[in-house]
PDB file of N, CA and C in Angstrom:
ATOM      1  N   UNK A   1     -47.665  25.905   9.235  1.00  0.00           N
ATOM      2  CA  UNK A   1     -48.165  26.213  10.560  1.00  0.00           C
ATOM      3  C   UNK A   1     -47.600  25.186  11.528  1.00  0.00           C
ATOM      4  N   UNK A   2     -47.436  25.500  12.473  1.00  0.00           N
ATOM      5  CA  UNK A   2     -46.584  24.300  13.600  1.00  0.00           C
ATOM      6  C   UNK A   2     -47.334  25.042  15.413  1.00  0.00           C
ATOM      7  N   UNK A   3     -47.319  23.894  15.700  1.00  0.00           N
ATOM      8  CA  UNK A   3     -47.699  23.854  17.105  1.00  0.00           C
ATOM      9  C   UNK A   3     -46.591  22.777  17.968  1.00  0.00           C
ATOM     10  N   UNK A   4     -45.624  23.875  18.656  1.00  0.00           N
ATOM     11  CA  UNK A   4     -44.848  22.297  19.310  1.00  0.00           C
ATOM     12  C   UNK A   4     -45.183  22.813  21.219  1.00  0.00           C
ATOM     13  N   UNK A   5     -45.571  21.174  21.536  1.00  0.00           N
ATOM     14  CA  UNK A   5     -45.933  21.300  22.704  1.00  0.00           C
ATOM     15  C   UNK A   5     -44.477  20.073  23.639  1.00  0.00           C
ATOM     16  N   UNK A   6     -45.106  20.709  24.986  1.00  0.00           N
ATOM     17  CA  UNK A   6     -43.991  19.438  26.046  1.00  0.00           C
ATOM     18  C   UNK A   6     -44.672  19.127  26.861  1.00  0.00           C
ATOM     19  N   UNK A   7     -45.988  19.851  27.252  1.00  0.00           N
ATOM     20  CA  UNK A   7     -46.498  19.005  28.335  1.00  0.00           C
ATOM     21  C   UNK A   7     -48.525  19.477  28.247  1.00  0.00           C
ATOM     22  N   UNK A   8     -47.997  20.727  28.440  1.00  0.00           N
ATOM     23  CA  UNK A   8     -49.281  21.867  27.941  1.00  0.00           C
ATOM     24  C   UNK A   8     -50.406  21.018  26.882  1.00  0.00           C
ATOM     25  N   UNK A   9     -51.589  20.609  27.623  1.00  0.00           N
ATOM     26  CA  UNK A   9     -52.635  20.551  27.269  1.00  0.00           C
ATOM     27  C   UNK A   9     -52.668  18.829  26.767  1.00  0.00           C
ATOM     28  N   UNK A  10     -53.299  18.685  25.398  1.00  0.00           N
ATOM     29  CA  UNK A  10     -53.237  17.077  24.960  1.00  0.00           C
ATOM     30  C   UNK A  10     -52.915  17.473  23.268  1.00  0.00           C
ATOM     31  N   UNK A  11     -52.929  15.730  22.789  1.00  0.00           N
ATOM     32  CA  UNK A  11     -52.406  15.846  21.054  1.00  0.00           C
ATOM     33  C   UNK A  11     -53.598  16.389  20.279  1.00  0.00           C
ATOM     34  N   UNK A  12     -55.250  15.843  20.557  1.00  0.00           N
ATOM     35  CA  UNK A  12     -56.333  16.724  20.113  1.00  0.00           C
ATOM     36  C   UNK A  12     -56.048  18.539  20.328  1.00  0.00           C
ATOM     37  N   UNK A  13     -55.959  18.657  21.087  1.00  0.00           N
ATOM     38  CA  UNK A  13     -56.091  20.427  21.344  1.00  0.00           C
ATOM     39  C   UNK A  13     -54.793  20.716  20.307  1.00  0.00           C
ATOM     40  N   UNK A  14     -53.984  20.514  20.513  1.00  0.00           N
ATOM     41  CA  UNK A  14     -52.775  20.755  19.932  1.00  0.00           C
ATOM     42  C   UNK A  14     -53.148  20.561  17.918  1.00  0.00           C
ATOM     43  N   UNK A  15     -53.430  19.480  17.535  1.00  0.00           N
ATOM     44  CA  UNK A  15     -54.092  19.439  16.431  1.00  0.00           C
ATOM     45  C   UNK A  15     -54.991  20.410  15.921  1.00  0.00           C
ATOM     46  N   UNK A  16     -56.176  20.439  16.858  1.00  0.00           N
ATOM     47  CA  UNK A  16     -57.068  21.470  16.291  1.00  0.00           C
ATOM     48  C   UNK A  16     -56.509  23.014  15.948  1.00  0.00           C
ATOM     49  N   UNK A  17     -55.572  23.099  17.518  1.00  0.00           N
ATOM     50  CA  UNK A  17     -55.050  24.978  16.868  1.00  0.00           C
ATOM     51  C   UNK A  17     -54.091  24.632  15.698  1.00  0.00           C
ATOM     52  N   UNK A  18     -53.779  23.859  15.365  1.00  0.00           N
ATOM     53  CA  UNK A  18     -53.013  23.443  14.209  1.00  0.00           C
ATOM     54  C   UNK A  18     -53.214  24.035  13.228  1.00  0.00           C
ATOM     55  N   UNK A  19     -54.515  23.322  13.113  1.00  0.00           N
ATOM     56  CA  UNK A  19     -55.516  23.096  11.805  1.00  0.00           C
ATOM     57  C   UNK A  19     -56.104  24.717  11.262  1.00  0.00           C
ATOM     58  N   UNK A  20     -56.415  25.314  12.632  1.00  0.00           N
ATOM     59  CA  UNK A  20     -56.679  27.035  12.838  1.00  0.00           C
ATOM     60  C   UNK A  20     -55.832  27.827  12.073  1.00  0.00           C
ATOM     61  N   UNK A  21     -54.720  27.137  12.389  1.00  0.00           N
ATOM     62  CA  UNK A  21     -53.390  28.060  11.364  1.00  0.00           C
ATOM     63  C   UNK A  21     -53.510  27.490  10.351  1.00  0.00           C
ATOM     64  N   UNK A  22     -53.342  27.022   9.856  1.00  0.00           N
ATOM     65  CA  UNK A  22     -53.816  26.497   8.242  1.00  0.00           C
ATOM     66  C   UNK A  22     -54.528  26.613   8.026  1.00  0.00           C
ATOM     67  N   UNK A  23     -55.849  27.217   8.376  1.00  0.00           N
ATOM     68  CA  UNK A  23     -57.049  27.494   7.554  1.00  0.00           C
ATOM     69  C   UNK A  23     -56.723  29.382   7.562  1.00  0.00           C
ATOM     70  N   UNK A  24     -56.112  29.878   8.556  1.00  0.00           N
ATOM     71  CA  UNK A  24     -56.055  30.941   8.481  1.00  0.00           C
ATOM     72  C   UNK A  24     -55.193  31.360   7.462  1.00  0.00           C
ATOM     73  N   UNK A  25     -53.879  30.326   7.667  1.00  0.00           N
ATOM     74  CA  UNK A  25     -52.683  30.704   6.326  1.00  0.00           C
ATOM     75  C   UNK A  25     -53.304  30.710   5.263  1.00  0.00           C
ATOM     76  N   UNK A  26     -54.358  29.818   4.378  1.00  0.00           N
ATOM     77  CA  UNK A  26     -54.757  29.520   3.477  1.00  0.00           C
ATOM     78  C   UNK A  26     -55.998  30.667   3.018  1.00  0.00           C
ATOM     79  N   UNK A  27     -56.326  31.438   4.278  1.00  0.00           N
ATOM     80  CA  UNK A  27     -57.277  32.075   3.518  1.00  0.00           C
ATOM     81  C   UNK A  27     -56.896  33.256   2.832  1.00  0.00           C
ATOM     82  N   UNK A  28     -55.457  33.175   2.780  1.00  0.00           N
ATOM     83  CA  UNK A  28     -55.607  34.329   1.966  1.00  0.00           C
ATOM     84  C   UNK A  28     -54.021  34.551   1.346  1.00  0.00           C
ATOM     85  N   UNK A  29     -54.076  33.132  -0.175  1.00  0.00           N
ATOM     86  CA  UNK A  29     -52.789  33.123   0.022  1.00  0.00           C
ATOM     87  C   UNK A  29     -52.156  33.898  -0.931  1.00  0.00           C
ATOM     88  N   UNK A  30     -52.430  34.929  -1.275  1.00  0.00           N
ATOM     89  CA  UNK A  30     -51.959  36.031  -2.639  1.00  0.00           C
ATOM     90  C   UNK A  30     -51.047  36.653  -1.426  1.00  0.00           C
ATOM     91  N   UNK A  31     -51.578  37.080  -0.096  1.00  0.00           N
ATOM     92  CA  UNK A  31     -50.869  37.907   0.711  1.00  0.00           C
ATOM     93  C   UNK A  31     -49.639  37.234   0.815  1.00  0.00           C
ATOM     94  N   UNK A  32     -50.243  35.664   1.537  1.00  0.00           N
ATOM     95  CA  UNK A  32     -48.767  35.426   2.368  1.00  0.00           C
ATOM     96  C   UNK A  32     -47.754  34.821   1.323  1.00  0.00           C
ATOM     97  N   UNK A  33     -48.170  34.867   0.198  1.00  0.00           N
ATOM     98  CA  UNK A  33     -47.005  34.797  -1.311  1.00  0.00           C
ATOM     99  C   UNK A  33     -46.064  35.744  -1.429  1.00  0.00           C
ATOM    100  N   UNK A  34     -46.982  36.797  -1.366  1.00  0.00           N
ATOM    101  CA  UNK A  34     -46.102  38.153  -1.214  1.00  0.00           C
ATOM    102  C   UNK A  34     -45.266  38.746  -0.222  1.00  0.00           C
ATOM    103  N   UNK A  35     -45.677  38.242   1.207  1.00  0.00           N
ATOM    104  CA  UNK A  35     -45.193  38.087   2.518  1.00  0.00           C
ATOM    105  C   UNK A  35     -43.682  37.259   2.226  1.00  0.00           C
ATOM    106  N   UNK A  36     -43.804  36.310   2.009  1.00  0.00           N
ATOM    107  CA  UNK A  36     -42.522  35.386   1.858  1.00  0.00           C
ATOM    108  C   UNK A  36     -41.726  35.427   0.916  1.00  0.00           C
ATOM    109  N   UNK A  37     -42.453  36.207  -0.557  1.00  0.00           N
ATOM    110  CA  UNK A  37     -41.167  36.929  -1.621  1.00  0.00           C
ATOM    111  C   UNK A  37     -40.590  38.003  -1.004  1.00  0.00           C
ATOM    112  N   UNK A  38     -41.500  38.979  -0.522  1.00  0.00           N
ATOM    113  CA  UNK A  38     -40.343  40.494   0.442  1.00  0.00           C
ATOM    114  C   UNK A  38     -39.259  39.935   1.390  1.00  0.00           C
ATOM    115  N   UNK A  39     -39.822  38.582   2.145  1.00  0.00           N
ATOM    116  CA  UNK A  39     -38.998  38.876   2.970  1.00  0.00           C
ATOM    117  C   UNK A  39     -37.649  37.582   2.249  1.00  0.00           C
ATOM    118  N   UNK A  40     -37.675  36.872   1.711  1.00  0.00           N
ATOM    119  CA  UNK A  40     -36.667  35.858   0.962  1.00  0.00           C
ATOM    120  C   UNK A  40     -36.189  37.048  -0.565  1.00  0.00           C
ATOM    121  N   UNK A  41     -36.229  38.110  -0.747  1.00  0.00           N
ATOM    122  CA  UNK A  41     -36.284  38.704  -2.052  1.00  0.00           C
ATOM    123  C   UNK A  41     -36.268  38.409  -2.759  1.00  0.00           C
ATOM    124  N   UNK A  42     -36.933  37.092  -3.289  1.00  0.00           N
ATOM    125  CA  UNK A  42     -36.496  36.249  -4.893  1.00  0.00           C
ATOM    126  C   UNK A  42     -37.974  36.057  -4.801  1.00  0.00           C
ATOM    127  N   UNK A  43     -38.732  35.655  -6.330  1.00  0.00           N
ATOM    128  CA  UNK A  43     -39.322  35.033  -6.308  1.00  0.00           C
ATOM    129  C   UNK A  43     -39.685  33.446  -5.776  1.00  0.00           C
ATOM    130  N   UNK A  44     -40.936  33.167  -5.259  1.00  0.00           N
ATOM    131  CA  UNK A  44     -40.644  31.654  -4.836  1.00  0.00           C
ATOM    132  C   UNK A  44     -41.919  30.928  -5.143  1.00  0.00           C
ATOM    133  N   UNK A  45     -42.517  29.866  -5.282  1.00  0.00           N
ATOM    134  CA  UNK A  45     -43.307  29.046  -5.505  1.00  0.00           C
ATOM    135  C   UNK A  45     -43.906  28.767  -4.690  1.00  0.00           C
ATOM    136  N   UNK A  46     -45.370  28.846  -4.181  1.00  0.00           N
ATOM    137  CA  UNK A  46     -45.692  28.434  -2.701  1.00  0.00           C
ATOM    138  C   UNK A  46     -47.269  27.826  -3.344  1.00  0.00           C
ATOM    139  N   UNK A  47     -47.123  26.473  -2.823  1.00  0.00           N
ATOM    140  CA  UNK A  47     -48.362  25.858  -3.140  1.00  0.00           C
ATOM    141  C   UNK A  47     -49.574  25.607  -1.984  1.00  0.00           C
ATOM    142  N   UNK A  48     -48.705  25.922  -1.092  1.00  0.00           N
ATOM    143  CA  UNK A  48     -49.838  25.819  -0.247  1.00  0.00           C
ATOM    144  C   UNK A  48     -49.800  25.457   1.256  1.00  0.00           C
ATOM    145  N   UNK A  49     -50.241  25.625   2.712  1.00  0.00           N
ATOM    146  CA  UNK A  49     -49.456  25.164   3.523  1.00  0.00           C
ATOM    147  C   UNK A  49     -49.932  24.282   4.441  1.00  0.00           C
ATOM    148  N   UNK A  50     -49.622  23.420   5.553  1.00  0.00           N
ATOM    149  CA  UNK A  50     -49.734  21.894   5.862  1.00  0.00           C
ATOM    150  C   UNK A  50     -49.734  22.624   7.445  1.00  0.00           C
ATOM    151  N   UNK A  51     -49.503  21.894   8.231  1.00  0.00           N
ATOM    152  CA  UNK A  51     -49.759  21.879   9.809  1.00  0.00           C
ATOM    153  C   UNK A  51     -48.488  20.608  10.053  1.00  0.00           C
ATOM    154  N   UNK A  52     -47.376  21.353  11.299  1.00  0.00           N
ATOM    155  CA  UNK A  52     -47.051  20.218  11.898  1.00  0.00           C
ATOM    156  C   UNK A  52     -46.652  20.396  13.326  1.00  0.00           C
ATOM    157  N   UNK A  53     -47.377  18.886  14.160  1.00  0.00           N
ATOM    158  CA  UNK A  53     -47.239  19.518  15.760  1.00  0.00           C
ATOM    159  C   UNK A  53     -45.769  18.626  16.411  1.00  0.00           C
ATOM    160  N   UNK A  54     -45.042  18.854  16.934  1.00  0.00           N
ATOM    161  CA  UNK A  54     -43.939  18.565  17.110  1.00  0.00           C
ATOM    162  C   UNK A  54     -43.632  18.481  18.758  1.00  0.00           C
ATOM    163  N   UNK A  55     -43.632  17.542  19.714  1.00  0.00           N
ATOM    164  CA  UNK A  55     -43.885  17.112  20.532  1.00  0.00           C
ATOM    165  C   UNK A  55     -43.248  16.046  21.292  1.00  0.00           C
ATOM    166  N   UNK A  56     -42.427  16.049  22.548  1.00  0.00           N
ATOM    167  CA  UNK A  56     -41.885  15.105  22.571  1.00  0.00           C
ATOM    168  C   UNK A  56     -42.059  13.535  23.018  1.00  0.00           C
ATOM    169  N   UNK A  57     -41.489  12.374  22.707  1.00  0.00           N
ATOM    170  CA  UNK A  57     -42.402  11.052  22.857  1.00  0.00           C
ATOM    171  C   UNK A  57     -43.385  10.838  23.760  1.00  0.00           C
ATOM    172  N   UNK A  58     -43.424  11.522  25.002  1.00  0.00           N
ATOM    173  CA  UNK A  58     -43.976  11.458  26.506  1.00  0.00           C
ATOM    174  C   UNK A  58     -45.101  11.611  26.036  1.00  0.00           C
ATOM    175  N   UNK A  59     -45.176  12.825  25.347  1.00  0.00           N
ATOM    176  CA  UNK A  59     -46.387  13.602  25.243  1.00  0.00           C
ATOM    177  C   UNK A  59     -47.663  12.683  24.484  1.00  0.00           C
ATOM    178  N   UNK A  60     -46.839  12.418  23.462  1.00  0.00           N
ATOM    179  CA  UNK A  60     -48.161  11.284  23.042  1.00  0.00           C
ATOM    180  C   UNK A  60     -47.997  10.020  23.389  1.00  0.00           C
ATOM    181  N   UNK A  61     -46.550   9.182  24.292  1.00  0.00           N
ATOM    182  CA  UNK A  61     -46.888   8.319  25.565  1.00  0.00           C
ATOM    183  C   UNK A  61     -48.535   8.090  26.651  1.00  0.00           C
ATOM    184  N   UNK A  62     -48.107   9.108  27.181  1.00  0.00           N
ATOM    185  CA  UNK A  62     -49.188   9.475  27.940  1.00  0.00           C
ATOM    186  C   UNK A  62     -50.536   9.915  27.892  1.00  0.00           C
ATOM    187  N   UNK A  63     -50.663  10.035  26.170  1.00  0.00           N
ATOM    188  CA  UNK A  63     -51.900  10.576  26.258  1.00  0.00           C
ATOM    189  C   UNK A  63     -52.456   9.672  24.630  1.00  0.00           C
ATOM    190  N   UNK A  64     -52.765   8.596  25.325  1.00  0.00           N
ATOM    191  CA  UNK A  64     -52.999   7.667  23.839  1.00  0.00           C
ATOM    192  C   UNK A  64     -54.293   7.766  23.539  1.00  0.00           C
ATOM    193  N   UNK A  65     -55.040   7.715  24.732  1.00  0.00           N
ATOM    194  CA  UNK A  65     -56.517   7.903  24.133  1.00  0.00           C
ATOM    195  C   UNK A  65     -56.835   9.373  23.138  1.00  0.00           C
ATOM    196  N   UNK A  66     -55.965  10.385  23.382  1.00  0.00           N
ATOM    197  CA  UNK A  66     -56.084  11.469  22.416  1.00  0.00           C
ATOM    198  C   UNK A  66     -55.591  10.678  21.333  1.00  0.00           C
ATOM    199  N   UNK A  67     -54.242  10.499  21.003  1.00  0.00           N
ATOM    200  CA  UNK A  67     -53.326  10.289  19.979  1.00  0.00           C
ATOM    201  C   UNK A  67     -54.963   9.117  18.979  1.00  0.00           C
ATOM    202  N   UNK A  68     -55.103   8.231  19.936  1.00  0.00           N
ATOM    203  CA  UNK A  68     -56.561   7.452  18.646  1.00  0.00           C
ATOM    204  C   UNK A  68     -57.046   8.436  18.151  1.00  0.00           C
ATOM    205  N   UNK A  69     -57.251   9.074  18.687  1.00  0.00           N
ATOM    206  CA  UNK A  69     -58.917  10.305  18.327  1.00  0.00           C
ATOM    207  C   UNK A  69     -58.226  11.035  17.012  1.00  0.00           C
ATOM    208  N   UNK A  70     -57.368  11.873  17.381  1.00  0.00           N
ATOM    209  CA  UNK A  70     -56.315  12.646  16.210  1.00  0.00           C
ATOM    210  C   UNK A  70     -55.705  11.778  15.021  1.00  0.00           C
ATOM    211  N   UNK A  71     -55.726  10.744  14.849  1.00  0.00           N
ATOM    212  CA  UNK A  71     -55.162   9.448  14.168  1.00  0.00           C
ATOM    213  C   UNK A  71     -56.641   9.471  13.042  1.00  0.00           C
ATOM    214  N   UNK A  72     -57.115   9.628  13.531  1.00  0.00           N
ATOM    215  CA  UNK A  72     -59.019   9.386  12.827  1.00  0.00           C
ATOM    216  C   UNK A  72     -59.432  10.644  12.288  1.00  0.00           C
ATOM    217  N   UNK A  73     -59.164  12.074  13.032  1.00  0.00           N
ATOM    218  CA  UNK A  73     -59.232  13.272  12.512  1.00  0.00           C
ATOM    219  C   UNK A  73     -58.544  13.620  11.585  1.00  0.00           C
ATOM    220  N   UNK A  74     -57.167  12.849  11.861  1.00  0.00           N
ATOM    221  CA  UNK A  74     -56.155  13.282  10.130  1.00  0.00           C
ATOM    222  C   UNK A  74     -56.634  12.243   9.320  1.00  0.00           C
ATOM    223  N   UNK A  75     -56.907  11.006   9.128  1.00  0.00           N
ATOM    224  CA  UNK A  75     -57.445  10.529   8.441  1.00  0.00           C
ATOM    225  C   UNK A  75     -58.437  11.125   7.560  1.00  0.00           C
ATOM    226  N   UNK A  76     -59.337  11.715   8.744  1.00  0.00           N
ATOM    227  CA  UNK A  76     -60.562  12.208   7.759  1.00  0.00           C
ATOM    228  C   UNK A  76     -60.775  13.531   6.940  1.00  0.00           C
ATOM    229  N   UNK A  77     -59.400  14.249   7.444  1.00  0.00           N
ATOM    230  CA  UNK A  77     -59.154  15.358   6.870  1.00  0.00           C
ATOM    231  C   UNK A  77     -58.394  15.388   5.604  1.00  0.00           C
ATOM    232  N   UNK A  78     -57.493  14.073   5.603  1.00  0.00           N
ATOM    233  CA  UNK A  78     -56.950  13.685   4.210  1.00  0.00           C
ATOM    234  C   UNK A  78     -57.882  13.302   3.113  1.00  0.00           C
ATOM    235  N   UNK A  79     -59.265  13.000   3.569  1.00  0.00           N
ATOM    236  CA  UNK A  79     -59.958  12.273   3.008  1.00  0.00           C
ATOM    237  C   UNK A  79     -61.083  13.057   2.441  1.00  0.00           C
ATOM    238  N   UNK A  80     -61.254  13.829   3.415  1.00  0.00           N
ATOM    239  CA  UNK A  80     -62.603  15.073   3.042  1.00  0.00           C
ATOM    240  C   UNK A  80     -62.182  16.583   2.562  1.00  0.00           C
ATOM    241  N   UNK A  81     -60.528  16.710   2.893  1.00  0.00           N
ATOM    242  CA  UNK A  81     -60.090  18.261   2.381  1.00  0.00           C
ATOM    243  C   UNK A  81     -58.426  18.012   2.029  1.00  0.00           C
ATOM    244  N   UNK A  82     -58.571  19.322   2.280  1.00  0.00           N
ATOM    245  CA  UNK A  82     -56.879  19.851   1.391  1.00  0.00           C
ATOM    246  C   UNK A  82     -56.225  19.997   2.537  1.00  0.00           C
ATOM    247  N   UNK A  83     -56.176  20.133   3.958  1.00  0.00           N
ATOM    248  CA  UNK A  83     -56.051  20.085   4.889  1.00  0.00           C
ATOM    249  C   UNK A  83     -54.873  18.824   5.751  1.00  0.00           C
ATOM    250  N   UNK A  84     -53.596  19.392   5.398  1.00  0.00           N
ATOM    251  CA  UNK A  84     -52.912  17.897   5.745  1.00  0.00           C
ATOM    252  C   UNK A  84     -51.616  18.451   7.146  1.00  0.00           C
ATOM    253  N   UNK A  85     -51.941  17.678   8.098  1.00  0.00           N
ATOM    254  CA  UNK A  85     -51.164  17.866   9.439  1.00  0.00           C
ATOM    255  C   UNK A  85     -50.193  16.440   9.791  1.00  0.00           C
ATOM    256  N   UNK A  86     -49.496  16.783  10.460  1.00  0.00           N
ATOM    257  CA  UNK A  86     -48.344  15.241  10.728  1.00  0.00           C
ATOM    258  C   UNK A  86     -47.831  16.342  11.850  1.00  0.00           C
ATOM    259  N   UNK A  87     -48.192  14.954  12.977  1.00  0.00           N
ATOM    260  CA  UNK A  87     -47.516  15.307  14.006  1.00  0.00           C
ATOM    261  C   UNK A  87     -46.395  14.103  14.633  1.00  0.00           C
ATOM    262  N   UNK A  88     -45.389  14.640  14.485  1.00  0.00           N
ATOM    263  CA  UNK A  88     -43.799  14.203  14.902  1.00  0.00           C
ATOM    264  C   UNK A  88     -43.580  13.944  16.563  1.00  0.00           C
ATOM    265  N   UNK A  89     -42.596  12.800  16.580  1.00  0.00           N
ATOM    266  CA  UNK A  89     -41.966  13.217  18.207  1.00  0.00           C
ATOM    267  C   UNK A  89     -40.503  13.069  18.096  1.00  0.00           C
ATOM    268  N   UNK A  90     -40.222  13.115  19.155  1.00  0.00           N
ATOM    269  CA  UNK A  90     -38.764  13.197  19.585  1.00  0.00           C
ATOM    270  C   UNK A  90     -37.865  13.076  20.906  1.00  0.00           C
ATOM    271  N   UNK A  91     -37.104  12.364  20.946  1.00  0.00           N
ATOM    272  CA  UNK A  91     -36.433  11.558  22.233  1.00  0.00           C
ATOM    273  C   UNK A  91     -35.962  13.204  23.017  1.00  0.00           C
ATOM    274  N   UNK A  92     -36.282  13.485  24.138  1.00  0.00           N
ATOM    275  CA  UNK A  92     -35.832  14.604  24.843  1.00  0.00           C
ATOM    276  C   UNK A  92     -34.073  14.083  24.742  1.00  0.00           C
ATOM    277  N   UNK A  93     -33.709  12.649  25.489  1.00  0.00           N
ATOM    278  CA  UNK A  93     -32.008  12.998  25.786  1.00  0.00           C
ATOM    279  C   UNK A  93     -31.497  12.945  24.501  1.00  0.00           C
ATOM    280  N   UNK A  94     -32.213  12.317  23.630  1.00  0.00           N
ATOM    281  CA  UNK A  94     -31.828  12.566  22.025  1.00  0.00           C
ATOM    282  C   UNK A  94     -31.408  14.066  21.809  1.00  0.00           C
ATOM    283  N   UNK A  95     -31.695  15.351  21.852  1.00  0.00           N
ATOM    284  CA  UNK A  95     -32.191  16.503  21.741  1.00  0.00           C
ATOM    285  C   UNK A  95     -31.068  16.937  22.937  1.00  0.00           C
ATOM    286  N   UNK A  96     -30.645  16.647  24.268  1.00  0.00           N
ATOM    287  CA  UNK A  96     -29.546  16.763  24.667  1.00  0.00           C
ATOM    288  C   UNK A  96     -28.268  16.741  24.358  1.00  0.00           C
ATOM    289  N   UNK A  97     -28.144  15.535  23.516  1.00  0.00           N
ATOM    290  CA  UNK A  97     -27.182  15.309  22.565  1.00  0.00           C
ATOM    291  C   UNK A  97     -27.196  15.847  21.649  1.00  0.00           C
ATOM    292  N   UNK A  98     -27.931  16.957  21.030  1.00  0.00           N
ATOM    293  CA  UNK A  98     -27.592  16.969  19.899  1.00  0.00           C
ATOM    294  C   UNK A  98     -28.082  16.794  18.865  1.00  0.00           C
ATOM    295  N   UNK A  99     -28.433  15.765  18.899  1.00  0.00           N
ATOM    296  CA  UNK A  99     -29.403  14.407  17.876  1.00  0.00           C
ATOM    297  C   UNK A  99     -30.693  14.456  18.071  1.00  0.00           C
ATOM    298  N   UNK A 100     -31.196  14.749  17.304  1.00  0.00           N
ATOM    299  CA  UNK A 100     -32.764  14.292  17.513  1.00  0.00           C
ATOM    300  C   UNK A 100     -33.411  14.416  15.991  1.00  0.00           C
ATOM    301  N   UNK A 101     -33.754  13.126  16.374  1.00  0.00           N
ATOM    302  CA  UNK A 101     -34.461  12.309  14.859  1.00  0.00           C
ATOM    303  C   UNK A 101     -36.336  12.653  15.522  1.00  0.00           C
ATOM    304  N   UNK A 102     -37.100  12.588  14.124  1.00  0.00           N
ATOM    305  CA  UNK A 102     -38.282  13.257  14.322  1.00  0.00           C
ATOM    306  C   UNK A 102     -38.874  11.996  13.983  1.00  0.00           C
ATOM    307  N   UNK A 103     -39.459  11.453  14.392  1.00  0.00           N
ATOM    308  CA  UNK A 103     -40.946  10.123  14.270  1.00  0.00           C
ATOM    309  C   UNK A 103     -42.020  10.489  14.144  1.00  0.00           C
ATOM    310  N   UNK A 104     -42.714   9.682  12.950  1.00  0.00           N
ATOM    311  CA  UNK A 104     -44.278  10.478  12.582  1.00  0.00           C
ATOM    312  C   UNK A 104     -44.807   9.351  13.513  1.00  0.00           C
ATOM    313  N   UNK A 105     -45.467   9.948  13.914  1.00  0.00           N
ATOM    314  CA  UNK A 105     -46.884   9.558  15.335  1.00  0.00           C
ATOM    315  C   UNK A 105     -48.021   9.027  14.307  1.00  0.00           C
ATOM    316  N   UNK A 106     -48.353  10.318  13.278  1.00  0.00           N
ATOM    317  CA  UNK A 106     -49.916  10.318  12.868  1.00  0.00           C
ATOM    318  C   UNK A 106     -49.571  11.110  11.869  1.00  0.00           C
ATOM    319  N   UNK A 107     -50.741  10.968  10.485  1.00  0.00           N
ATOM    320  CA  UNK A 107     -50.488  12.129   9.234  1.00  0.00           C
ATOM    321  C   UNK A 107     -49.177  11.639   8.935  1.00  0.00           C
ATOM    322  N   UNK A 108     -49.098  12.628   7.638  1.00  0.00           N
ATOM    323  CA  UNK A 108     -48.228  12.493   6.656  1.00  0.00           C
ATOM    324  C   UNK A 108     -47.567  13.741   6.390  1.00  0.00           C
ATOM    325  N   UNK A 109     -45.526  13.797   6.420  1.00  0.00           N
ATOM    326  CA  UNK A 109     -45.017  15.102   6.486  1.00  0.00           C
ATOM    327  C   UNK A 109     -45.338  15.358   4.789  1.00  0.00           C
ATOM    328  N   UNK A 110     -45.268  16.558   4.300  1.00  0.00           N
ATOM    329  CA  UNK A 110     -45.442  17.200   2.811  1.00  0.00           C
ATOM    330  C   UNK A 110     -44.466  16.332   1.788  1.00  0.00           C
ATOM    331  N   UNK A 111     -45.284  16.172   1.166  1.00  0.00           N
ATOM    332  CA  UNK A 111     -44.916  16.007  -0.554  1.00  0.00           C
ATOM    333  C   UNK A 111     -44.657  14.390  -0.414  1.00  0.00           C
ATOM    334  N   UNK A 112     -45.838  13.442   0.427  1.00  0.00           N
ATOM    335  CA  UNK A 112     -45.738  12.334   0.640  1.00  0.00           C
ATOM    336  C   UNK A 112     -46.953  11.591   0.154  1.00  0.00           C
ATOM    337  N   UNK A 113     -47.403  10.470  -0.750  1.00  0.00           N
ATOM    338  CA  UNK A 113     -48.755  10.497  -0.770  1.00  0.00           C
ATOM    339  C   UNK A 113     -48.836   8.990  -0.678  1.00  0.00           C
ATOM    340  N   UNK A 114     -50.250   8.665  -0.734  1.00  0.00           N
ATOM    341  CA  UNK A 114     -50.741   7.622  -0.945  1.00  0.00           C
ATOM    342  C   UNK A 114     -50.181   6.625  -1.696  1.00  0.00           C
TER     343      UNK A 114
END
């Protein structure tokens, strides 16, 4: 599930609809197994799916008192569920060029642990 924002709203809001899609992906994952073998035609392995909000540096620049709050919500979601989000940024003239390298803000990207 991914939420990428540029200016629209804050890093909380953005998190939470995150989280919406991943609880929705997850509820029902026999379908979307089958969803993603029709459309890849091979069999494939799907364990399960994560949240990531993708955003550029400004965005969580400017809005730090969210970025604490969401920092504490993924925490506690690593901690209390199956539920795992990482939200990234990225240099806009980076992304002009060409180039653009992704920085974890908060959370952890997949298949990373403790």
């Amino acid at each position: 599930a991914g939420e990428v924002k540029i200016t629209d709203k804050n890093p909380w809001y953005a998190v939470v609809e995150c989280i919406a899609q991943v609880v929705l992906l997850r509820s029902d994952r026999k379908e979307l197994i089958q969803y993603i073998r029709s459309k890849l035609g091979e069999k494939v392995r799907a364990k399960g799916s994560w949240g990531l909000v993708i955003a550029p540096d400004n965005y969580y620049i400017k809005k730090q008192k969210e970025v604490t709050l969401v920092r504490k919500l993924i925490k506690n979601l690593e901690k209390n569920t199956k539920i795992r989000i990482c939200c990234v940024a990225f240099n806009e003239s980076a992304v002009e060029n060409k180039v653009a390298l992704l920085n974890i803000v908060c959370g952890r990207p997949p298949l990373t642990r403790n």
